[in-house]
PDB file of N, CA and C in Angstrom:
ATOM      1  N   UNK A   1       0.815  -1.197   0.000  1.00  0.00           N
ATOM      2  CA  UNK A   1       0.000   0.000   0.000  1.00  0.00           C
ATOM      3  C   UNK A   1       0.859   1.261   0.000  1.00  0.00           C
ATOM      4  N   UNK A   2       2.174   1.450   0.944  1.00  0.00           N
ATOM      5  CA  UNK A   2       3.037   2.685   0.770  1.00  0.00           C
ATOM      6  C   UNK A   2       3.634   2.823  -0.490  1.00  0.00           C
ATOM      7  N   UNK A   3       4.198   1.620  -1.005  1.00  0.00           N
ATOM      8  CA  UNK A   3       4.637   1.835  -2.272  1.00  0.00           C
ATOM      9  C   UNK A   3       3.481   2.332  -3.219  1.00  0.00           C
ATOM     10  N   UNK A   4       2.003   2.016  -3.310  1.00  0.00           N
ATOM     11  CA  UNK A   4       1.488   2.551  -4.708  1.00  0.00           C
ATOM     12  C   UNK A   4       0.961   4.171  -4.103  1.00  0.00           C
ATOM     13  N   UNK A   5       0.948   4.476  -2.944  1.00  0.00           N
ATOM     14  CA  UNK A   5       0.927   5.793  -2.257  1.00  0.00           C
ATOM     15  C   UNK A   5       2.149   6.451  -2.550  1.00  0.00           C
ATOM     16  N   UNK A   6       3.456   5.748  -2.696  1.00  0.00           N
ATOM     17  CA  UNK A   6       4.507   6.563  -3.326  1.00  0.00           C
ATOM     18  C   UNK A   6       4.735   6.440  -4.532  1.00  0.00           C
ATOM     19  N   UNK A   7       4.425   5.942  -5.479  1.00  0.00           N
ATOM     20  CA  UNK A   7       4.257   5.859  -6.667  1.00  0.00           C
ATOM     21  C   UNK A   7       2.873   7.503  -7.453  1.00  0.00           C
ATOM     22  N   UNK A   8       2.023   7.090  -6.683  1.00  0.00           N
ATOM     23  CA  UNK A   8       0.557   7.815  -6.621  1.00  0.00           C
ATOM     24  C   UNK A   8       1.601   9.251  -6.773  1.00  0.00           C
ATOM     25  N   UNK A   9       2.143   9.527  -5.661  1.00  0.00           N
ATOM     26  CA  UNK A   9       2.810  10.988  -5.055  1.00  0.00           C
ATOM     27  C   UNK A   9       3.942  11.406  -6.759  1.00  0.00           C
ATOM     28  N   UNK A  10       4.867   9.772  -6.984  1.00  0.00           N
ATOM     29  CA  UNK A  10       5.515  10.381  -8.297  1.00  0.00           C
ATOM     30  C   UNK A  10       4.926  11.289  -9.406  1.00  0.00           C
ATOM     31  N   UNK A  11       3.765  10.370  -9.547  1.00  0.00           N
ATOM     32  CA  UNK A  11       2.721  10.544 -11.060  1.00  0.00           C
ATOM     33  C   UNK A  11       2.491  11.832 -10.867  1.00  0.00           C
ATOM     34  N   UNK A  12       1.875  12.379  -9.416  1.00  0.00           N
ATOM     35  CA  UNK A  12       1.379  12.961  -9.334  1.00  0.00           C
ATOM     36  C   UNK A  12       1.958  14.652  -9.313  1.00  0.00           C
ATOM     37  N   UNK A  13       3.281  14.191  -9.095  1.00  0.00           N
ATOM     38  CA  UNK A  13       4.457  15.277  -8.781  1.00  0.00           C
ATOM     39  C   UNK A  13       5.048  15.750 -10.238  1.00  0.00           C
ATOM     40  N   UNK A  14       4.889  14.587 -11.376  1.00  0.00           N
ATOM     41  CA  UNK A  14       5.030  14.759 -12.679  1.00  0.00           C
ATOM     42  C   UNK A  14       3.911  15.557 -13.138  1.00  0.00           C
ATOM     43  N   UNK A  15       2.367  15.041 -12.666  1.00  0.00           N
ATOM     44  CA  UNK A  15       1.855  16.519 -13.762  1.00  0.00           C
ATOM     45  C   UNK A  15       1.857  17.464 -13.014  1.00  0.00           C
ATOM     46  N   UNK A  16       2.777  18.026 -11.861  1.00  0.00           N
ATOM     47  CA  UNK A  16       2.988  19.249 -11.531  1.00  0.00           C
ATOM     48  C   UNK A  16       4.069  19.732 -11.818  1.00  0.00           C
ATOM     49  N   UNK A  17       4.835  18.971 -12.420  1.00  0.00           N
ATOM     50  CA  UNK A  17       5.830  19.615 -13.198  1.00  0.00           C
ATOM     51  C   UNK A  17       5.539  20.102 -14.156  1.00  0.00           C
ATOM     52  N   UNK A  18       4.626  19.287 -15.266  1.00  0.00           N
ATOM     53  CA  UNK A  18       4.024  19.345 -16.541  1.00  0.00           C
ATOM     54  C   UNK A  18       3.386  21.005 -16.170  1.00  0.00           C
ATOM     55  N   UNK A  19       2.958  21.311 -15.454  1.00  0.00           N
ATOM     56  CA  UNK A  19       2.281  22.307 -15.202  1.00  0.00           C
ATOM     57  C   UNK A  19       3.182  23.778 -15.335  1.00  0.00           C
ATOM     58  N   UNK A  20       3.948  23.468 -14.480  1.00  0.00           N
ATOM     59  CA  UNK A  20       4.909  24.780 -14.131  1.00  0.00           C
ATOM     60  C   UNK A  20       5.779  24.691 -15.750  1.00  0.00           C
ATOM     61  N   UNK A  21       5.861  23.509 -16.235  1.00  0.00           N
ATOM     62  CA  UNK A  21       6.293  23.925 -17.749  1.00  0.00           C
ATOM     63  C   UNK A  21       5.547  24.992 -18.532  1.00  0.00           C
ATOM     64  N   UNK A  22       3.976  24.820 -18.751  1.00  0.00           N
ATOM     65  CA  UNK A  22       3.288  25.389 -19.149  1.00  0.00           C
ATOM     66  C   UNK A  22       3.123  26.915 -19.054  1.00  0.00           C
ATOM     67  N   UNK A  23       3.057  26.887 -17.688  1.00  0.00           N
ATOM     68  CA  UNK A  23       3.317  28.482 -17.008  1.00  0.00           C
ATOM     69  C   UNK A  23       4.298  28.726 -17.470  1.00  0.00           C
ATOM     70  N   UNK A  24       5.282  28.297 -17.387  1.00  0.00           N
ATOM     71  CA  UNK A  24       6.693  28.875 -17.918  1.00  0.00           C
ATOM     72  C   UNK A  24       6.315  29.378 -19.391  1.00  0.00           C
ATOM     73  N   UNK A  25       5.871  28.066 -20.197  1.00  0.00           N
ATOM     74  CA  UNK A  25       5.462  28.976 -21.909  1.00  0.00           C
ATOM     75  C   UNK A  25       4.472  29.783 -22.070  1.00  0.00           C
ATOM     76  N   UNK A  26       3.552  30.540 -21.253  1.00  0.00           N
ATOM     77  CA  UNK A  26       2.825  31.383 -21.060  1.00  0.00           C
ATOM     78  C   UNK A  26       3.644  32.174 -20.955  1.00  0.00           C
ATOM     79  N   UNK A  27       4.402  32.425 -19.970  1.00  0.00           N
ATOM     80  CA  UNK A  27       5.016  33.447 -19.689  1.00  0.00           C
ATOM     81  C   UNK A  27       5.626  34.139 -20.913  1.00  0.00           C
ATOM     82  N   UNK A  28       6.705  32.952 -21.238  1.00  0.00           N
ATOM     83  CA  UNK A  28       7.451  33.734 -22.347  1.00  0.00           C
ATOM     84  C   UNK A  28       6.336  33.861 -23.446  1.00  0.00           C
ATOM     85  N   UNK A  29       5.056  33.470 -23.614  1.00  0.00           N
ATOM     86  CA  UNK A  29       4.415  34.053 -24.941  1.00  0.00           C
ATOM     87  C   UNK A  29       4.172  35.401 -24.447  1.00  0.00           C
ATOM     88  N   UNK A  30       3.429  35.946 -23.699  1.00  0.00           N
ATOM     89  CA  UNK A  30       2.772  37.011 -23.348  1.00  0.00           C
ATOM     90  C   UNK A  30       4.054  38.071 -23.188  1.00  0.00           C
ATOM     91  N   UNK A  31       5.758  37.477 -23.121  1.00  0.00           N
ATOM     92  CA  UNK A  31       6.436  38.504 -23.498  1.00  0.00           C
ATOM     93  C   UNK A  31       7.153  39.026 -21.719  1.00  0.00           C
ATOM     94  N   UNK A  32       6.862  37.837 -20.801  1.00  0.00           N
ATOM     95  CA  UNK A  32       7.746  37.868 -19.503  1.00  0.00           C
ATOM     96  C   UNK A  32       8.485  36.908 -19.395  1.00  0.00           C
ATOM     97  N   UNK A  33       9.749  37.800 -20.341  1.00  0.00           N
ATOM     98  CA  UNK A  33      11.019  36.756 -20.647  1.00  0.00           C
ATOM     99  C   UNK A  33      11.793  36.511 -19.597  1.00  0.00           C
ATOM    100  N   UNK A  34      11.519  38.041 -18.698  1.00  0.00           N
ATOM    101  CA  UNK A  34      12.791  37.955 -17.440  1.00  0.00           C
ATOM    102  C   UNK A  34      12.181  37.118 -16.242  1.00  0.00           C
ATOM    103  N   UNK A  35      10.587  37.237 -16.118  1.00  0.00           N
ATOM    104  CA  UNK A  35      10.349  36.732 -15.142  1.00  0.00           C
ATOM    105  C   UNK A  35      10.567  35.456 -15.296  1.00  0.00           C
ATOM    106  N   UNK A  36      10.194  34.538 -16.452  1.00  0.00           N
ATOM    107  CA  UNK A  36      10.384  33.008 -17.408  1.00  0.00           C
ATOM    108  C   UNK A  36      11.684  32.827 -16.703  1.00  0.00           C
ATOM    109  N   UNK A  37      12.482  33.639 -16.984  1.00  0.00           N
ATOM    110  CA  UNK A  37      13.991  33.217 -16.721  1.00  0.00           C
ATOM    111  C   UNK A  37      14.592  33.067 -15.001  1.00  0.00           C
ATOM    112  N   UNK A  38      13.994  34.107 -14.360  1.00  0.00           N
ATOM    113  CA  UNK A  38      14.228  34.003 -13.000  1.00  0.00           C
ATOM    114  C   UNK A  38      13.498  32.674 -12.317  1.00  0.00           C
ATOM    115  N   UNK A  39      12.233  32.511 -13.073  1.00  0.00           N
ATOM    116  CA  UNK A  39      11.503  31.387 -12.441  1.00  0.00           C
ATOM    117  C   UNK A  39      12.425  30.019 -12.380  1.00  0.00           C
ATOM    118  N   UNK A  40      12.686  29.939 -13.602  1.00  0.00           N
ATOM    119  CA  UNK A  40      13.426  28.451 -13.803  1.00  0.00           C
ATOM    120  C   UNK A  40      14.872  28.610 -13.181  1.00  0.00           C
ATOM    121  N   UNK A  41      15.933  29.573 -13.185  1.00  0.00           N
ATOM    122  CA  UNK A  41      16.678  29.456 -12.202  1.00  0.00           C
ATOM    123  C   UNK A  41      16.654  29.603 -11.036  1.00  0.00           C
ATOM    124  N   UNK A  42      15.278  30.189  -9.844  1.00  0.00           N
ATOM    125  CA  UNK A  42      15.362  29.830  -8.852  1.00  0.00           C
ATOM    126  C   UNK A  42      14.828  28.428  -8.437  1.00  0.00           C
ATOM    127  N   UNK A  43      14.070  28.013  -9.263  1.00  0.00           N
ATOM    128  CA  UNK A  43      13.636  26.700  -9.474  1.00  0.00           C
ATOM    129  C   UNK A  43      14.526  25.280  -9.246  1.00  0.00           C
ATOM    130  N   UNK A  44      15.887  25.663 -10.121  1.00  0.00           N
ATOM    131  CA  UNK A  44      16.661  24.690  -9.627  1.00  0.00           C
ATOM    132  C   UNK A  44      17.861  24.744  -8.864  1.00  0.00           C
ATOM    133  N   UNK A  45      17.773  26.074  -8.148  1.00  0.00           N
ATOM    134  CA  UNK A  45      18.634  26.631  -7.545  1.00  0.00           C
ATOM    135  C   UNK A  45      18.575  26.252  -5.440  1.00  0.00           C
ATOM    136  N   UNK A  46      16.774  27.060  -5.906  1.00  0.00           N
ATOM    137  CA  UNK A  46      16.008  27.214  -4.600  1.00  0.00           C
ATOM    138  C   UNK A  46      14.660  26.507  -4.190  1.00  0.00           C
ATOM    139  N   UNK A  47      14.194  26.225  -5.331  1.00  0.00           N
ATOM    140  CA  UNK A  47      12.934  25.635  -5.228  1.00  0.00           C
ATOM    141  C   UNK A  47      12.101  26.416  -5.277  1.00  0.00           C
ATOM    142  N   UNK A  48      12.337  27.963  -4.996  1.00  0.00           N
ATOM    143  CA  UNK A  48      11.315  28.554  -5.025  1.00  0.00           C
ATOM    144  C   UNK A  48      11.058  29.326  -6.460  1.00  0.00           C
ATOM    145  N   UNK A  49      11.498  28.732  -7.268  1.00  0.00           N
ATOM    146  CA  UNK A  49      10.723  29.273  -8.601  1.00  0.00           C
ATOM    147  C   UNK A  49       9.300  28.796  -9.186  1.00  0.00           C
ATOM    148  N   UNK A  50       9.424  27.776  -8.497  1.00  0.00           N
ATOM    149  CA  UNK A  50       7.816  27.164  -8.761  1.00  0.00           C
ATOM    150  C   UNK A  50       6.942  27.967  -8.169  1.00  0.00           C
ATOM    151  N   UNK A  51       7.075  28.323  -7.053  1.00  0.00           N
ATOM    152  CA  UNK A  51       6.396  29.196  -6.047  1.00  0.00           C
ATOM    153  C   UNK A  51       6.037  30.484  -6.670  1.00  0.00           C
ATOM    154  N   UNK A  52       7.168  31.150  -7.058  1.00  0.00           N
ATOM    155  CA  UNK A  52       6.786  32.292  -7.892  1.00  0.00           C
ATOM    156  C   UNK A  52       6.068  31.893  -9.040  1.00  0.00           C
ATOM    157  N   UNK A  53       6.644  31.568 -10.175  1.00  0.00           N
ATOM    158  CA  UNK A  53       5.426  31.274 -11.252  1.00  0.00           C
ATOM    159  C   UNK A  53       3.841  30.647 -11.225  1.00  0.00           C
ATOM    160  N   UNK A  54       3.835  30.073  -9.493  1.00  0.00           N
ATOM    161  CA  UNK A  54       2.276  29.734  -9.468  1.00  0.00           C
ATOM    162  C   UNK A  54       1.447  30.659  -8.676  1.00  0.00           C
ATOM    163  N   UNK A  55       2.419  31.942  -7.973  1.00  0.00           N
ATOM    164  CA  UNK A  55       1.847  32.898  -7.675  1.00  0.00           C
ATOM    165  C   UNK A  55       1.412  33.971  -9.236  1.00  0.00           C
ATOM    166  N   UNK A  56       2.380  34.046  -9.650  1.00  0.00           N
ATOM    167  CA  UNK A  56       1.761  35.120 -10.717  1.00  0.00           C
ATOM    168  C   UNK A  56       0.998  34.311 -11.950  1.00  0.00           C
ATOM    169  N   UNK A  57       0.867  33.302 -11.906  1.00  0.00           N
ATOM    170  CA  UNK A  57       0.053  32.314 -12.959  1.00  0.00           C
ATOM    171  C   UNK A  57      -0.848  32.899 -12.070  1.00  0.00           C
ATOM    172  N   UNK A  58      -1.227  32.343 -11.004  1.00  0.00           N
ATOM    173  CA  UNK A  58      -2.899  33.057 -10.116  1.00  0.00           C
ATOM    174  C   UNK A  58      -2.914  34.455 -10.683  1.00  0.00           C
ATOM    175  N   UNK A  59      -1.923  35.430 -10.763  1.00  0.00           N
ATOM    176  CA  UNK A  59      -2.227  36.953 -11.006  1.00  0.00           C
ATOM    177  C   UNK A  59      -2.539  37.385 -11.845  1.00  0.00           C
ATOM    178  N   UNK A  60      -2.251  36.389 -13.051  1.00  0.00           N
ATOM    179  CA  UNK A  60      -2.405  36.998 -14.508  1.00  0.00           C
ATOM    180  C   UNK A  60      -3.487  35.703 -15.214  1.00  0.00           C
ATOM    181  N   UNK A  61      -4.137  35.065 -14.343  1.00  0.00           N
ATOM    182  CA  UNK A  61      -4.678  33.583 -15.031  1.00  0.00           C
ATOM    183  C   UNK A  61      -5.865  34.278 -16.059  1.00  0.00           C
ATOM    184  N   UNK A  62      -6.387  35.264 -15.443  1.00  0.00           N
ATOM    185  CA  UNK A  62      -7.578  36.000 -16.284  1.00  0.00           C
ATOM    186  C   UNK A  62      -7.061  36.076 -17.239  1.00  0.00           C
ATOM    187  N   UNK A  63      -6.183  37.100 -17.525  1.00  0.00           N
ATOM    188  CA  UNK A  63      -5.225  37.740 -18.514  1.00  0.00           C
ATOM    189  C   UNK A  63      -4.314  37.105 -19.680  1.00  0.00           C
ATOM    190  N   UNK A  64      -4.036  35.824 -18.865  1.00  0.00           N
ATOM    191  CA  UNK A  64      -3.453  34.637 -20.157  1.00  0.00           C
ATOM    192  C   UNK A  64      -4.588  33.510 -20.422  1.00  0.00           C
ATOM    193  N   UNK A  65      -5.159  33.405 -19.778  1.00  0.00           N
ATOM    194  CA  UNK A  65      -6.256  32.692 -20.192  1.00  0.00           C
ATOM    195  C   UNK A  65      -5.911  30.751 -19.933  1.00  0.00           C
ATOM    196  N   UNK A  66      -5.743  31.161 -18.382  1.00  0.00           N
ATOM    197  CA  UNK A  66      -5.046  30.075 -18.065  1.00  0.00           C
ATOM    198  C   UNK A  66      -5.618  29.467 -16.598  1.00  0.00           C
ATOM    199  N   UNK A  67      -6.882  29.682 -16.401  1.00  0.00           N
ATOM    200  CA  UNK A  67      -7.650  29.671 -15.099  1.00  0.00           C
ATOM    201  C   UNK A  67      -7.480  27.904 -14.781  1.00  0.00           C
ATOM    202  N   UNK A  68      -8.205  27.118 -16.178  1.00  0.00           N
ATOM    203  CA  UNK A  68      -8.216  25.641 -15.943  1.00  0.00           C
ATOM    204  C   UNK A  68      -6.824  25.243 -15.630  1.00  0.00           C
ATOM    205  N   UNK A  69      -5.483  25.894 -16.282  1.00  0.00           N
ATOM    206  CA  UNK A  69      -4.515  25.410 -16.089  1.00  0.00           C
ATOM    207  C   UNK A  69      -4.252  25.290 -14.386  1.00  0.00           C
ATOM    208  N   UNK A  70      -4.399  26.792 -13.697  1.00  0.00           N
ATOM    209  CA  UNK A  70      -3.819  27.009 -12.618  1.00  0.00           C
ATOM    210  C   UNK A  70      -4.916  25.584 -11.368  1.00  0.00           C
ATOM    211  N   UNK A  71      -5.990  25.894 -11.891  1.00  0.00           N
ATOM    212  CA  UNK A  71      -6.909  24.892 -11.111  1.00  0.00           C
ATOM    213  C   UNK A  71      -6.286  23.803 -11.007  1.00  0.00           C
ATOM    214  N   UNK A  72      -5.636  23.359 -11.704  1.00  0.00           N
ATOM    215  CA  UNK A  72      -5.376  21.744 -12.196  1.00  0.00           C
ATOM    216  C   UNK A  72      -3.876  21.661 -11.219  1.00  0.00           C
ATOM    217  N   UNK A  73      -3.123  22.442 -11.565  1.00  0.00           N
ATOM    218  CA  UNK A  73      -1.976  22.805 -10.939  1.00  0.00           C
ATOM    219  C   UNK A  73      -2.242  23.306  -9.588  1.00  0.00           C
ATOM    220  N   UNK A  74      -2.852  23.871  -8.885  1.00  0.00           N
ATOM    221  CA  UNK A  74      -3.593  23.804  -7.563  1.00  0.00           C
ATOM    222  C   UNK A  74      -3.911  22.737  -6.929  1.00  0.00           C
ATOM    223  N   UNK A  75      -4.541  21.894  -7.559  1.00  0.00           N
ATOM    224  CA  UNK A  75      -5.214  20.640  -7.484  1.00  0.00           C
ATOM    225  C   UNK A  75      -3.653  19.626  -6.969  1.00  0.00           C
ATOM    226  N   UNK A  76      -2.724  19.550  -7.924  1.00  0.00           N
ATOM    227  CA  UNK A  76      -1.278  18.908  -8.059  1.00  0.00           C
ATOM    228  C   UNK A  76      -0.600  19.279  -6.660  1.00  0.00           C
ATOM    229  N   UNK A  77      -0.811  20.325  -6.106  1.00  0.00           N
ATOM    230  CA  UNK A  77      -0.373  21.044  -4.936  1.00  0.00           C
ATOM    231  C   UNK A  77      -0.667  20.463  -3.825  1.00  0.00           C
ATOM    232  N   UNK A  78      -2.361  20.572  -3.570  1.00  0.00           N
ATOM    233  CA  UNK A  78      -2.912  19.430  -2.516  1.00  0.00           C
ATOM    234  C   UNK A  78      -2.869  18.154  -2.845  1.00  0.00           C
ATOM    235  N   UNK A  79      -2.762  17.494  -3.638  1.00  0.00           N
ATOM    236  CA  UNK A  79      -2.861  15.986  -3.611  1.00  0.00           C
ATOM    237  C   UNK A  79      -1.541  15.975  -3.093  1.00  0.00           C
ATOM    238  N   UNK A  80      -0.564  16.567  -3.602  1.00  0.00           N
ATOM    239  CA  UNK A  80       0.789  16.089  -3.179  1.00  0.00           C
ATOM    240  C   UNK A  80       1.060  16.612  -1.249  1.00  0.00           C
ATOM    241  N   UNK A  81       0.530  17.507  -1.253  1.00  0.00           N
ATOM    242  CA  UNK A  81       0.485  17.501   0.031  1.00  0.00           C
ATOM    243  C   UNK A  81      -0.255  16.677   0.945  1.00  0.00           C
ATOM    244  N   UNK A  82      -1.429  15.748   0.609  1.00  0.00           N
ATOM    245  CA  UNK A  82      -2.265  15.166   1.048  1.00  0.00           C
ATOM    246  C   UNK A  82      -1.197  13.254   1.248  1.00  0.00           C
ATOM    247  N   UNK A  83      -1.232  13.071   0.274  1.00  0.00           N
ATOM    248  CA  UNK A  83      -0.432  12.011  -0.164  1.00  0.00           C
ATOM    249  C   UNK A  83       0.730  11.881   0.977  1.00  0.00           C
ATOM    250  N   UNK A  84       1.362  13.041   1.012  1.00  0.00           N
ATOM    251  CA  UNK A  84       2.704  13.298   1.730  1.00  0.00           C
ATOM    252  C   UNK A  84       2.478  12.950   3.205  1.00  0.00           C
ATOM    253  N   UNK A  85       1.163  13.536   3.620  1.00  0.00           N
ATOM    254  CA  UNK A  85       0.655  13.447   5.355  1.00  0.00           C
ATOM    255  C   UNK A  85       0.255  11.648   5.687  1.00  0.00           C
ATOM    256  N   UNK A  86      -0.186  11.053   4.337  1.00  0.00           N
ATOM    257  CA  UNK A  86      -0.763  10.069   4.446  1.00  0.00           C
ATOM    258  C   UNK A  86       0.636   9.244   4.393  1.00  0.00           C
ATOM    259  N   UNK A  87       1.266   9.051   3.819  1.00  0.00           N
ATOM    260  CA  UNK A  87       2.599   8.257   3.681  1.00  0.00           C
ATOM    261  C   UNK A  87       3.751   8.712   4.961  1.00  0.00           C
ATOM    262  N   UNK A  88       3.432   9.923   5.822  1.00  0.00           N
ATOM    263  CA  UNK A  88       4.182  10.044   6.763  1.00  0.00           C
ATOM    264  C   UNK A  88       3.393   9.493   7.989  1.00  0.00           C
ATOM    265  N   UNK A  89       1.977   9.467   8.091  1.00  0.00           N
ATOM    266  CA  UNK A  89       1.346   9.261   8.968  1.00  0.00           C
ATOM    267  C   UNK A  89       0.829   7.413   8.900  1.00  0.00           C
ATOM    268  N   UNK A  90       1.570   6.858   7.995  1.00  0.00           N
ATOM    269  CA  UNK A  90       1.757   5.606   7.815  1.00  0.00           C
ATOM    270  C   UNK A  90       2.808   4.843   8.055  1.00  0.00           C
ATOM    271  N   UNK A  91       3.757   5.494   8.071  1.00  0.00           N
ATOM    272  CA  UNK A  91       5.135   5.302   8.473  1.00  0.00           C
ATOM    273  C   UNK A  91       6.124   5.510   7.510  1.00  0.00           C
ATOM    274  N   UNK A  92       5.936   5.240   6.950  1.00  0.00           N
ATOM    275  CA  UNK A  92       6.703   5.527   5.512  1.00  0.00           C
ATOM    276  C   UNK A  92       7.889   5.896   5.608  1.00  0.00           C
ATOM    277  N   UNK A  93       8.009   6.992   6.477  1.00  0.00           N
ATOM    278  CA  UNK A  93       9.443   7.577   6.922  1.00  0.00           C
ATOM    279  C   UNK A  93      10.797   6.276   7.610  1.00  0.00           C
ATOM    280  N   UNK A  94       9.659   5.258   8.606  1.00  0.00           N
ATOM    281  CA  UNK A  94      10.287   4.154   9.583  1.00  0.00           C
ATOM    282  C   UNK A  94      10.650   2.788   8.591  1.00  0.00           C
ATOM    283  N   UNK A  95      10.287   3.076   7.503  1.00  0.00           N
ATOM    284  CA  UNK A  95      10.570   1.523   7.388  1.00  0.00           C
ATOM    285  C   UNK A  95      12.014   1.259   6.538  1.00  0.00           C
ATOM    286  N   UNK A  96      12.832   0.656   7.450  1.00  0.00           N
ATOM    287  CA  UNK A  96      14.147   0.287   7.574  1.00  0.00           C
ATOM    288  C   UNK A  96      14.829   0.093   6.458  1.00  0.00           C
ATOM    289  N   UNK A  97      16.477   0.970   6.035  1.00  0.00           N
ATOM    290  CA  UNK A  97      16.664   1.088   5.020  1.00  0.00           C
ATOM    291  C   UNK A  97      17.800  -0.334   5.252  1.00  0.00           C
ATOM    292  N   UNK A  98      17.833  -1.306   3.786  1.00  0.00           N
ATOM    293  CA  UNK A  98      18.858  -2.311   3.911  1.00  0.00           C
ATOM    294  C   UNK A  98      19.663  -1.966   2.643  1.00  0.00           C
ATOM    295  N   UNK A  99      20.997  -2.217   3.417  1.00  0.00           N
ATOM    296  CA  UNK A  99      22.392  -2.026   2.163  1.00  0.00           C
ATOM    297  C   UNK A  99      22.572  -3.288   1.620  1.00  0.00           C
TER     298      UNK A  99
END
């Protein structure tokens, strides 16, 4: 059961990547090359570039026409957080690593 709960969490962590790709090509269509660019290097720098691009995806979702996207990508946010409580509150963390 932890394994297809961590499996569940992979899939699920992939279309939130898929997502923040998207945002990213929004961005640069609509012509926010610098922000595009800061996103993805704090992204793999800090982690927090995702953070930023799913804050201003919310700011501009009217405006790019990207509401279902951000929903969906919202959605990717809590499951993975949900998933995460459930696989820690299962043990997930305890079960014994062998070399």
């Amino acid at each position: 059961m932890i394994m297809a709960i961590a499996l569940l969490v992979i899939l699920v962590a992939i279309g939130n990547f898929v997502c923040f790709v998207m945002v990213l090509i929004k961005m640069f269509q609509e012509g926010e090359q610098t922000l595009g660019i800061v996103c993805i290097v704090l992204a793999f720098c800090t982690g927090i570039g995702s953070l930023i691009a799913f804050v201003f995806g919310w700011i501009n979702a009217s405006k790019w026409d990207i509401k279902n996207l951000m929903w969906i990508w919202t959605g990717t946010w809590i499951a993975i957080v949900v998933l995460e409580i459930i696989l820690f509150a299962s043990g997930a963390s305890m079960i014994p690593y062998k070399q």
